[in-house]
PDB file of N, CA and C in Angstrom:
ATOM      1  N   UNK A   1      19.906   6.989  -2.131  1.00  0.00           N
ATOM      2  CA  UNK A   1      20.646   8.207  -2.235  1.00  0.00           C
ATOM      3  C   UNK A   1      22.105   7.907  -1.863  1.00  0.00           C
ATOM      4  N   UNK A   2      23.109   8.133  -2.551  1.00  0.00           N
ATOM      5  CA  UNK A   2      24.575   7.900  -2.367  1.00  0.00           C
ATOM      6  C   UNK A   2      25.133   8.377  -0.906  1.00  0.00           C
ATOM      7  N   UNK A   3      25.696   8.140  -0.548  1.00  0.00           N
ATOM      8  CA  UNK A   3      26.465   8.467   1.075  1.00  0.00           C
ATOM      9  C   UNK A   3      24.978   8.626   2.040  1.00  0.00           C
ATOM     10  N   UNK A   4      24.048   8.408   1.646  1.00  0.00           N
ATOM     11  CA  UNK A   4      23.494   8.166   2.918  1.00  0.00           C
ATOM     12  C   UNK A   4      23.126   7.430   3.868  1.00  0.00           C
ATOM     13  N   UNK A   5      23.434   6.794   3.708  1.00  0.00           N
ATOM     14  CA  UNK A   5      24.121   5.398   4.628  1.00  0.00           C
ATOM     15  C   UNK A   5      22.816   4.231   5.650  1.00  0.00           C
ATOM     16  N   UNK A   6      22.736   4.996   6.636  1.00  0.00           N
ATOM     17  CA  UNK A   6      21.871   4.190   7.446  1.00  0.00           C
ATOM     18  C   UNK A   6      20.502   4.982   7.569  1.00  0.00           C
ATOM     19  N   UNK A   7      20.571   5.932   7.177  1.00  0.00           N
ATOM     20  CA  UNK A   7      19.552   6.872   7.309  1.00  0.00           C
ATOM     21  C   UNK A   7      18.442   6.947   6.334  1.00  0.00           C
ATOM     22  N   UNK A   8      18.254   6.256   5.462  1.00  0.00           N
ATOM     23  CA  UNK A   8      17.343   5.534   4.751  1.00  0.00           C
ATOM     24  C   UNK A   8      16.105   5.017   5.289  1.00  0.00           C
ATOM     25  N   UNK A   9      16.818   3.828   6.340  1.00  0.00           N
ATOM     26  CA  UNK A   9      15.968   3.064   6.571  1.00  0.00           C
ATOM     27  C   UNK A   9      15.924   3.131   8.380  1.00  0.00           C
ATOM     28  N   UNK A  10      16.163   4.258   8.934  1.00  0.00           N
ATOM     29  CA  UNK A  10      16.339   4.770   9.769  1.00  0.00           C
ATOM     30  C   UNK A  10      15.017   6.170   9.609  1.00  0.00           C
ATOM     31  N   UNK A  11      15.069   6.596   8.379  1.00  0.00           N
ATOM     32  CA  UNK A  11      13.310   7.605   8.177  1.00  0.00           C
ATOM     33  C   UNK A  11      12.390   6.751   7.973  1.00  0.00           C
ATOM     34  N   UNK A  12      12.487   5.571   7.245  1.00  0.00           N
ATOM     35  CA  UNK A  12      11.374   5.193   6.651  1.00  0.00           C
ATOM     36  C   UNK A  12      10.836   4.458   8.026  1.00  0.00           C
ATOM     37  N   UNK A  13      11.825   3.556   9.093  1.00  0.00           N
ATOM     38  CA  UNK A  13      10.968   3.290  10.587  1.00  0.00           C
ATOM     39  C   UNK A  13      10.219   4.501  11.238  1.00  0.00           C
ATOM     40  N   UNK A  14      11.148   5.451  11.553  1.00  0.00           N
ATOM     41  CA  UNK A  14      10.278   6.782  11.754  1.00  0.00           C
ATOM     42  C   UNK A  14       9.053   6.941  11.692  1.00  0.00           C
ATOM     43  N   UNK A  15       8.686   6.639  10.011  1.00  0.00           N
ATOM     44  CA  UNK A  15       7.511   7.212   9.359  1.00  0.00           C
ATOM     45  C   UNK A  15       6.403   6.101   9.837  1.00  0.00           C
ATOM     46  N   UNK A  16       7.052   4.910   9.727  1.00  0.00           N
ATOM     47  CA  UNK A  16       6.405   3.754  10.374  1.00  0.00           C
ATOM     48  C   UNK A  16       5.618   4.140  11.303  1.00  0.00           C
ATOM     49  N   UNK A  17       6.880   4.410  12.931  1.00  0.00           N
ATOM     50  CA  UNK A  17       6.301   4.917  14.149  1.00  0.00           C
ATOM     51  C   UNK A  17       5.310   6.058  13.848  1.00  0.00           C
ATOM     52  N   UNK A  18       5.295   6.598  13.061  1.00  0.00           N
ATOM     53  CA  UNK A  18       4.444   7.854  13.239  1.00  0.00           C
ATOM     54  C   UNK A  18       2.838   7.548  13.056  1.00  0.00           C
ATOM     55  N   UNK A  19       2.911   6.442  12.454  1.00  0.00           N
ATOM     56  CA  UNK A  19       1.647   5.807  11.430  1.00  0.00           C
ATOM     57  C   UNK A  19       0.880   5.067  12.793  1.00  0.00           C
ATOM     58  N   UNK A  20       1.608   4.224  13.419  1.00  0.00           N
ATOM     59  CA  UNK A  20       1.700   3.023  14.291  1.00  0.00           C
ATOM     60  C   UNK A  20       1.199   4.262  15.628  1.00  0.00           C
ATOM     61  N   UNK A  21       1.665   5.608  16.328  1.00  0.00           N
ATOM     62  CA  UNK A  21       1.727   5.941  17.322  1.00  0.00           C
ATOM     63  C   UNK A  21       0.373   6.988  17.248  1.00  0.00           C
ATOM     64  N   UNK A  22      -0.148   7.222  16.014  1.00  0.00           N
ATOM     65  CA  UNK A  22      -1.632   7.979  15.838  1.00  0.00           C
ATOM     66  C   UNK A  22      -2.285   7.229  15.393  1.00  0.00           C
ATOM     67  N   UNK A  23      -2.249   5.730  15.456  1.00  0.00           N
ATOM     68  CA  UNK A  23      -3.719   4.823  15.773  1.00  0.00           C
ATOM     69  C   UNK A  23      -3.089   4.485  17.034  1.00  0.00           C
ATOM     70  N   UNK A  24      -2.853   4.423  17.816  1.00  0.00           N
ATOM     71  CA  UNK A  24      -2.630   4.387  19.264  1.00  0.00           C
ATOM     72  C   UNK A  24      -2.943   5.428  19.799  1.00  0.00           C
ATOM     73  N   UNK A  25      -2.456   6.607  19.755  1.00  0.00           N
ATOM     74  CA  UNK A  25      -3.231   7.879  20.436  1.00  0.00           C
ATOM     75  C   UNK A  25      -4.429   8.775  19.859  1.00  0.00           C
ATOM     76  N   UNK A  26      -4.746   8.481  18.375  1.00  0.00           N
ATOM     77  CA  UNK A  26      -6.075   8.840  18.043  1.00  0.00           C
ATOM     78  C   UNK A  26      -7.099   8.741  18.949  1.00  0.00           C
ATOM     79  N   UNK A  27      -7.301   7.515  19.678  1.00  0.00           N
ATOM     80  CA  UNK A  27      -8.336   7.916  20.977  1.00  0.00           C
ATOM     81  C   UNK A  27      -8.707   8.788  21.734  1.00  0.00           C
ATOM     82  N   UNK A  28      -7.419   9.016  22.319  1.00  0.00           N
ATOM     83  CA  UNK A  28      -7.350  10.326  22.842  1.00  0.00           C
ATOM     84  C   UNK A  28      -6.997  11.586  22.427  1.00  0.00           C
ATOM     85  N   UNK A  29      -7.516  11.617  21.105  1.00  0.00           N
ATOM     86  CA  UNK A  29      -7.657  13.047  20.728  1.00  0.00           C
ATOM     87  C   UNK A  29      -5.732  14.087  20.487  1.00  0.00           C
ATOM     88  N   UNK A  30      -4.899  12.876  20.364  1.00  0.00           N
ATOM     89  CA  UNK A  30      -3.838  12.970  20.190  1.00  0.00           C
ATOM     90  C   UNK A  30      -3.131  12.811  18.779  1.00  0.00           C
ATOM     91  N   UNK A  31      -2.799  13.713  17.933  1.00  0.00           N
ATOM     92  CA  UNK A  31      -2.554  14.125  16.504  1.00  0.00           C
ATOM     93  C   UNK A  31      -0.878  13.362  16.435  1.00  0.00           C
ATOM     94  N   UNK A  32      -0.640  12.872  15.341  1.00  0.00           N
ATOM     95  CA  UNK A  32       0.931  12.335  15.898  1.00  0.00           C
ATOM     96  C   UNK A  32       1.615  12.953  14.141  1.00  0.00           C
ATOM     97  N   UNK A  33       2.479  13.655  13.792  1.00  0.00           N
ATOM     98  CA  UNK A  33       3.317  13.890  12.431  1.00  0.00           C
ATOM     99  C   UNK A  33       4.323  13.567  12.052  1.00  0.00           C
ATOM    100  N   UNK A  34       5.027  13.098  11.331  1.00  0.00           N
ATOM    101  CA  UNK A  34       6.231  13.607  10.995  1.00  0.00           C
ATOM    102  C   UNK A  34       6.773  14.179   9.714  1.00  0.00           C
ATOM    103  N   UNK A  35       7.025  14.955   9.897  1.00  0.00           N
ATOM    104  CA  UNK A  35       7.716  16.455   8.957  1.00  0.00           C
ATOM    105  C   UNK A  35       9.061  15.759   8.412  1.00  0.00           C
ATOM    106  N   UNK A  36       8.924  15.865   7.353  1.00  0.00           N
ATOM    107  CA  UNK A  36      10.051  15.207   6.233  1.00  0.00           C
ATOM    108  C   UNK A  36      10.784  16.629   5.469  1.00  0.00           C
ATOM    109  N   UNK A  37      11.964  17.466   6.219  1.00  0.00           N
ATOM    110  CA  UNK A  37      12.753  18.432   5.351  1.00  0.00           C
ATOM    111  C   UNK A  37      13.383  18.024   3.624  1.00  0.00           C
ATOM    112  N   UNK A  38      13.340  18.875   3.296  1.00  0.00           N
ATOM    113  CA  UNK A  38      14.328  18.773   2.277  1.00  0.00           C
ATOM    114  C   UNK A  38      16.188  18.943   3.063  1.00  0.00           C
ATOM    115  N   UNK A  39      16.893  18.507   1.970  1.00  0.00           N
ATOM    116  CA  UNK A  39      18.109  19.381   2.709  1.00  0.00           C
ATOM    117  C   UNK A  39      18.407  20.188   2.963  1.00  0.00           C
ATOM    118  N   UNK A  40      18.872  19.971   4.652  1.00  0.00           N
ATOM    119  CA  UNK A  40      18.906  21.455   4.815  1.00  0.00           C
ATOM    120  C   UNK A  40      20.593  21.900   5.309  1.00  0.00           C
ATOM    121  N   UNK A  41      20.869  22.784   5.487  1.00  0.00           N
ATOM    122  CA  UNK A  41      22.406  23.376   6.230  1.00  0.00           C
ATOM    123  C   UNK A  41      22.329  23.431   7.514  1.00  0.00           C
ATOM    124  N   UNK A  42      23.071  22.226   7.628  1.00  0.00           N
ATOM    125  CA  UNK A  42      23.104  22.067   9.035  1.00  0.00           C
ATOM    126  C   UNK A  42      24.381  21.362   9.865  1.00  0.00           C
ATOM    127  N   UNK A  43      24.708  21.433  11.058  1.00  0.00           N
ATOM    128  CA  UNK A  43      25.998  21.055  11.311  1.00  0.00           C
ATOM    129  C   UNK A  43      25.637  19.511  11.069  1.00  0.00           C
ATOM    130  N   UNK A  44      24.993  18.771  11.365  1.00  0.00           N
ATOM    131  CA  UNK A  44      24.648  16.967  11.166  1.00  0.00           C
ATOM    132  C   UNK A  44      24.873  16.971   9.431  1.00  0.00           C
ATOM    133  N   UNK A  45      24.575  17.610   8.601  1.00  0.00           N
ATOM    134  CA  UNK A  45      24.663  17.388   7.480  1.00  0.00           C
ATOM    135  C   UNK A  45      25.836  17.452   6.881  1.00  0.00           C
ATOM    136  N   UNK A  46      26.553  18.647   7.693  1.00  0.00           N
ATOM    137  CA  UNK A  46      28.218  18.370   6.736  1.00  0.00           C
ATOM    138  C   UNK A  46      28.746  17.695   6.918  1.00  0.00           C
ATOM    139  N   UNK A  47      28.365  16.540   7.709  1.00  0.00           N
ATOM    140  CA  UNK A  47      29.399  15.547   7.653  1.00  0.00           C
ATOM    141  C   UNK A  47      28.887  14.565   6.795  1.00  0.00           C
ATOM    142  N   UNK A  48      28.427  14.514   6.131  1.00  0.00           N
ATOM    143  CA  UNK A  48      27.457  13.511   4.722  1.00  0.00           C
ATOM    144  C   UNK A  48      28.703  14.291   4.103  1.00  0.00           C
ATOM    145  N   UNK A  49      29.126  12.656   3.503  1.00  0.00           N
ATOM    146  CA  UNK A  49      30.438  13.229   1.552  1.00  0.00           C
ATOM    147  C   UNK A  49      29.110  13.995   1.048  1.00  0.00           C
ATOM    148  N   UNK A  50      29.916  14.669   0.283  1.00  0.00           N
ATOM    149  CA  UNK A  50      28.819  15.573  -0.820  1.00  0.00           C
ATOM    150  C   UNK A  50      27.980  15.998  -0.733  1.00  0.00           C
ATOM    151  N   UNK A  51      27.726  16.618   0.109  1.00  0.00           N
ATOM    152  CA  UNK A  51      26.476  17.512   0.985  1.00  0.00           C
ATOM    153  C   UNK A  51      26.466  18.785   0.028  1.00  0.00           C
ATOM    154  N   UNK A  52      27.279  19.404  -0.193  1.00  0.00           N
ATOM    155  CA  UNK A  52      26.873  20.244  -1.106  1.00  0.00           C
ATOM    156  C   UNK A  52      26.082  20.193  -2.777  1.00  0.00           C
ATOM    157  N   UNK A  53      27.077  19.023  -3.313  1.00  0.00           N
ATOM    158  CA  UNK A  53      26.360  18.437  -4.565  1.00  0.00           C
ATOM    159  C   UNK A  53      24.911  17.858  -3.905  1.00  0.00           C
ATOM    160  N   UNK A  54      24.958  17.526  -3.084  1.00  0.00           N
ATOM    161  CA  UNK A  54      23.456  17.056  -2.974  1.00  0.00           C
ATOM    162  C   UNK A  54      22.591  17.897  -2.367  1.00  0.00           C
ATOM    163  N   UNK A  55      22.960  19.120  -2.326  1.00  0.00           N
ATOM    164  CA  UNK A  55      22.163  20.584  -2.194  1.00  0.00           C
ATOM    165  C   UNK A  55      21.885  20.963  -3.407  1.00  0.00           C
ATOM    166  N   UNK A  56      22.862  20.959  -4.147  1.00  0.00           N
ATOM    167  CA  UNK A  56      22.238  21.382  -5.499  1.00  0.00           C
ATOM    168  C   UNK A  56      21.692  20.757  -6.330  1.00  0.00           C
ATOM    169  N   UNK A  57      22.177  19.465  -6.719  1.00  0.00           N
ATOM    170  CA  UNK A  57      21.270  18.258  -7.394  1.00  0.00           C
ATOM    171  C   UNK A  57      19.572  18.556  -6.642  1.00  0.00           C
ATOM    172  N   UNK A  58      19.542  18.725  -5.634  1.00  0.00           N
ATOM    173  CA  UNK A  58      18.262  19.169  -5.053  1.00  0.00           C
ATOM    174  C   UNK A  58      16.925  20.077  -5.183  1.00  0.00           C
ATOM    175  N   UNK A  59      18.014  21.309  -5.654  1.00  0.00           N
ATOM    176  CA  UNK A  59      17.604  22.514  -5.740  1.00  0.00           C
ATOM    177  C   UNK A  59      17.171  22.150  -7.606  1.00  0.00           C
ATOM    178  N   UNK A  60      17.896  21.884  -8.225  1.00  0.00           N
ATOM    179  CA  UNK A  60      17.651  21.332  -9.878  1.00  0.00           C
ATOM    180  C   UNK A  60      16.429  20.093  -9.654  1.00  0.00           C
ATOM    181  N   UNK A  61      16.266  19.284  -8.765  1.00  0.00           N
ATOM    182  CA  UNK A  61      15.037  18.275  -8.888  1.00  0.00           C
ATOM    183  C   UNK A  61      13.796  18.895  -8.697  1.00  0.00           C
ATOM    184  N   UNK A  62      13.741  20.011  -7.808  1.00  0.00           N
ATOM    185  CA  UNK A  62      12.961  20.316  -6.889  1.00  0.00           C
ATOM    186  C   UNK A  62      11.638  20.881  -7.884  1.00  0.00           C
ATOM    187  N   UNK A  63      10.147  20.494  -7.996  1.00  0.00           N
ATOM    188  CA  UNK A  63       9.417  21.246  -8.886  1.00  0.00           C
ATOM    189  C   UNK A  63       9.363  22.677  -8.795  1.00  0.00           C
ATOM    190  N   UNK A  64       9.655  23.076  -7.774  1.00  0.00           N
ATOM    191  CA  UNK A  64       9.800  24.591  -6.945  1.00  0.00           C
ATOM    192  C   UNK A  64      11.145  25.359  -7.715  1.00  0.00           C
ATOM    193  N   UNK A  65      12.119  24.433  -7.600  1.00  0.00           N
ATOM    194  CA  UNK A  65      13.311  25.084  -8.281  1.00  0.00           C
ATOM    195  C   UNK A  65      14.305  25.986  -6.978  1.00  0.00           C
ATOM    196  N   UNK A  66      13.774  25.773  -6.070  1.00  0.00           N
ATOM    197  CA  UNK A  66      14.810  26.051  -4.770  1.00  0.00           C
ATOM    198  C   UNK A  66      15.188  25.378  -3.545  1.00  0.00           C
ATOM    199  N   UNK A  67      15.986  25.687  -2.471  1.00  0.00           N
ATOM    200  CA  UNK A  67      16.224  24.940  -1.721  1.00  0.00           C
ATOM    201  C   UNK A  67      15.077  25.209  -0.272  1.00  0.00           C
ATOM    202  N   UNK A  68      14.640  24.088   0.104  1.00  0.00           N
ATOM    203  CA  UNK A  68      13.915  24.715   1.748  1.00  0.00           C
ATOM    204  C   UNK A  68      14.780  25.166   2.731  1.00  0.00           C
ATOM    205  N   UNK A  69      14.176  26.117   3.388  1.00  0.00           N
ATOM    206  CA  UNK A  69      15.092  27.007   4.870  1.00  0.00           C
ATOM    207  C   UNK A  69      14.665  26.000   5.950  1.00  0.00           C
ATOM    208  N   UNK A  70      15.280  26.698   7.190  1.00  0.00           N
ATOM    209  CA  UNK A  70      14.529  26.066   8.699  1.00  0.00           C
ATOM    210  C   UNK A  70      13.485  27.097   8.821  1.00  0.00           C
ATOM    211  N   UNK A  71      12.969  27.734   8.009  1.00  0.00           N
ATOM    212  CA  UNK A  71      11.647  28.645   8.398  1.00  0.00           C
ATOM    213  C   UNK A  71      10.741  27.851   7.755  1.00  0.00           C
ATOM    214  N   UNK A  72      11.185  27.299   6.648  1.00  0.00           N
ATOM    215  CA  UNK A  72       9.820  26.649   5.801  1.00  0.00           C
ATOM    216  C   UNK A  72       9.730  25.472   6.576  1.00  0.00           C
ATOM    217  N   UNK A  73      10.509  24.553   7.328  1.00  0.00           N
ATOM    218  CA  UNK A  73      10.333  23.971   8.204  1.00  0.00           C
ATOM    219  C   UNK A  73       8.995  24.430   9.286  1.00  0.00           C
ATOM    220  N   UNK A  74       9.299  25.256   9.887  1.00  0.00           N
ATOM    221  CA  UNK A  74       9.047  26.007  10.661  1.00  0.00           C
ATOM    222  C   UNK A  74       7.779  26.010  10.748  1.00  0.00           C
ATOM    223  N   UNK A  75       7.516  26.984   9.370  1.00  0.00           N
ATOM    224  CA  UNK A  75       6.013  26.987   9.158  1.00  0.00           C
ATOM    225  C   UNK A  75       5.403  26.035   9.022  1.00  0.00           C
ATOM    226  N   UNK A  76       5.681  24.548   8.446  1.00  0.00           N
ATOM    227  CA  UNK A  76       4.775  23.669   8.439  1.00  0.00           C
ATOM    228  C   UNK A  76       4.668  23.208   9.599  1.00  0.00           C
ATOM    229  N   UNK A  77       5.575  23.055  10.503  1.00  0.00           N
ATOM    230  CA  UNK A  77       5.200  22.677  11.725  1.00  0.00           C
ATOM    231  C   UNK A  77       4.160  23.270  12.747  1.00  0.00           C
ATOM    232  N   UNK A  78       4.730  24.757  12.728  1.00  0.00           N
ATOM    233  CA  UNK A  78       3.219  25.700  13.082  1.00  0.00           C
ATOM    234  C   UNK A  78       2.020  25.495  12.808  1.00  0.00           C
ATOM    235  N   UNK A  79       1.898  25.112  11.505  1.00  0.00           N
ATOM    236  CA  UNK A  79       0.560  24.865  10.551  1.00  0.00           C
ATOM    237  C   UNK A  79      -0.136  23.733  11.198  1.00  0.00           C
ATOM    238  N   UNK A  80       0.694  22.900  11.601  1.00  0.00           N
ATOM    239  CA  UNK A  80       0.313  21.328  11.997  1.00  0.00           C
ATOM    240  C   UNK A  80      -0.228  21.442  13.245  1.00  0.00           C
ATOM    241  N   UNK A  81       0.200  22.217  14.305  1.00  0.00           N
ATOM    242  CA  UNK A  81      -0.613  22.427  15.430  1.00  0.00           C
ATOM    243  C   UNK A  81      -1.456  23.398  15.640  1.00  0.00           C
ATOM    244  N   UNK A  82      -2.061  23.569  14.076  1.00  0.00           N
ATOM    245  CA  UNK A  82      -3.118  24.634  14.459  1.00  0.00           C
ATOM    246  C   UNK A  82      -4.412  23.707  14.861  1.00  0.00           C
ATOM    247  N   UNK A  83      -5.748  24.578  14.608  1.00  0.00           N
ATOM    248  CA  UNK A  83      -6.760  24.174  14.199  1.00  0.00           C
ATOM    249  C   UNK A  83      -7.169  23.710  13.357  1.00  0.00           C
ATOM    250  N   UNK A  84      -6.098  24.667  11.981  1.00  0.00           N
ATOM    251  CA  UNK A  84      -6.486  24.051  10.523  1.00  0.00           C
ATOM    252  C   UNK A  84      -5.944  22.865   9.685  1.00  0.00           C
ATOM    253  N   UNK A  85      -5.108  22.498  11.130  1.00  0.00           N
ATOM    254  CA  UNK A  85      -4.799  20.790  10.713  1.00  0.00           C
ATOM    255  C   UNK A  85      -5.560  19.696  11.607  1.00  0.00           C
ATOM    256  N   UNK A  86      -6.504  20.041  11.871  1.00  0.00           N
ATOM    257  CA  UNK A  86      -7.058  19.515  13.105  1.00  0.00           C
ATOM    258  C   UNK A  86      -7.523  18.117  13.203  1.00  0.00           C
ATOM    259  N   UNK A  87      -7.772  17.356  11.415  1.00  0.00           N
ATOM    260  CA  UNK A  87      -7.922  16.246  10.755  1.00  0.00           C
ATOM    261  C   UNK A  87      -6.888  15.643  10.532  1.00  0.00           C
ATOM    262  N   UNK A  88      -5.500  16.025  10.889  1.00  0.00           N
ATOM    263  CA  UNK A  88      -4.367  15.488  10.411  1.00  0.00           C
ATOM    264  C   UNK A  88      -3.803  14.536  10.982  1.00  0.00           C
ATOM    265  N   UNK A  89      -3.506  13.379  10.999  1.00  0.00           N
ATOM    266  CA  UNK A  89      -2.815  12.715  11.758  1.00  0.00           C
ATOM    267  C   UNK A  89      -2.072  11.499  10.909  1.00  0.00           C
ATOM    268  N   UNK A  90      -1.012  11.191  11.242  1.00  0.00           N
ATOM    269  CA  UNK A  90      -0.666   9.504  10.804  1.00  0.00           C
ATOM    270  C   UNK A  90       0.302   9.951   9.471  1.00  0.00           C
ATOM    271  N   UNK A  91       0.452  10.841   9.299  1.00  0.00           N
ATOM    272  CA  UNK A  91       0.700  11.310   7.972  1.00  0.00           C
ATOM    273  C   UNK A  91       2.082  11.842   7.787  1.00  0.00           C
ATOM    274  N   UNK A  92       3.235  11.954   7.254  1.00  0.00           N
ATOM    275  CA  UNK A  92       4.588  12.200   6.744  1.00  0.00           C
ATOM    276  C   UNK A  92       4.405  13.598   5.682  1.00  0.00           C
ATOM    277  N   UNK A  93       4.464  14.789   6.500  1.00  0.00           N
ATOM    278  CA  UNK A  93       4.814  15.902   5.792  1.00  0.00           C
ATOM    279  C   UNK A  93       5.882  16.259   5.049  1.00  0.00           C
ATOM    280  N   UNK A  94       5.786  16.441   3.892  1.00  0.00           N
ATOM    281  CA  UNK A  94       6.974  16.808   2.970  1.00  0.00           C
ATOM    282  C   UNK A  94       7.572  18.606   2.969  1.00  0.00           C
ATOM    283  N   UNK A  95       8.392  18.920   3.706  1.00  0.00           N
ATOM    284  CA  UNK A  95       8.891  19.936   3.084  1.00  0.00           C
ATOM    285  C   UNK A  95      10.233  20.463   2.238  1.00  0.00           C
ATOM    286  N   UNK A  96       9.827  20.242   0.940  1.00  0.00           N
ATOM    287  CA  UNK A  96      11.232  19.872   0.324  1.00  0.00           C
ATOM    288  C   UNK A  96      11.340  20.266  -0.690  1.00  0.00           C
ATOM    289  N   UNK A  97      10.132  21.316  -1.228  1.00  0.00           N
ATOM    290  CA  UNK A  97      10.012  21.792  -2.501  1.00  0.00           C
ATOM    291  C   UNK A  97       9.713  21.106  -3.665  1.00  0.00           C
ATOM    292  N   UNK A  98       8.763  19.667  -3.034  1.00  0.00           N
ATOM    293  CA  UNK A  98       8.268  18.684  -4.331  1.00  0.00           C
ATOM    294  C   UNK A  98       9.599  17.706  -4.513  1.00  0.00           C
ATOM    295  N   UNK A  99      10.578  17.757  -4.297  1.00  0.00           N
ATOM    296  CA  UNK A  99      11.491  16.760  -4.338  1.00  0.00           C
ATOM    297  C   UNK A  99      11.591  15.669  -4.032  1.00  0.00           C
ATOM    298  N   UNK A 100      10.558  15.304  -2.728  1.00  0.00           N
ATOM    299  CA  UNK A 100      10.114  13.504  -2.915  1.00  0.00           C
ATOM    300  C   UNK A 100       9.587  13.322  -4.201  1.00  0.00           C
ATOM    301  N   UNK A 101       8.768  13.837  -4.790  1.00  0.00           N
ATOM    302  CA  UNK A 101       7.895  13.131  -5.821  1.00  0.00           C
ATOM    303  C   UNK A 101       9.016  13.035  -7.115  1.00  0.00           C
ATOM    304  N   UNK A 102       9.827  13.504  -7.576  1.00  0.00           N
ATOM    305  CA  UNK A 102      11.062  13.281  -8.220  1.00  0.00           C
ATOM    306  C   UNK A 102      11.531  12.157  -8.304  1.00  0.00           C
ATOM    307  N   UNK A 103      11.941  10.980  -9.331  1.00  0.00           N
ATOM    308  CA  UNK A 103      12.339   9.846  -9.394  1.00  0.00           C
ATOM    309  C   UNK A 103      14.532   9.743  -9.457  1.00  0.00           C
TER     310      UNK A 103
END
């Protein structure tokens, strides 16, 4: 992705740790996630060149056809510490309106 600099490969360790830290705490009955936003509006983000074009290039990839809030955030995170994620672990949540799967 253009201007995004170190942060590439700065999520993809992340996602690593996340993988790596719920077969380590799976024993103990310890669920580990990480929640992958779409772009969102945020003060860390305006300072990315072209944060806006890459809001909208976004919103046009997206199979959804819009942009995610910090509520849709929100909710998946809620979701994740319910009960009805209770099988979940190790796993990289997308909330982004289908826009990972986009080439």
């Amino acid at each position: 992705m253009p201007n995004y600099n170190v942060m590439g490969p700065v999520k993809a360790a992340l996602e690593a740790s996340c993988r790596y830290l719920a077969y380590e705490l799976g024993p103990k009955a310890i669920r580990v996630h990480a929640v992958s936003p779409g772009p969102l509006k945020t003060r860390a983000a305006s300072g990315l060149k072209d944060f806006d074009l890459l809001l909208t290039e976004a919103a046009h990839k997206a199979p959804l056809g819009e942009l995610v809030d910090i509520m849709d955030v929100g909710f998946a995170c809620a979701y994740l510490a319910t009960p009805f994620a209770r099988r979940i672990s190790g796993s990289t949540v997308y909330v982004d309106g289908g826009v990972h799967i986009m080439a």
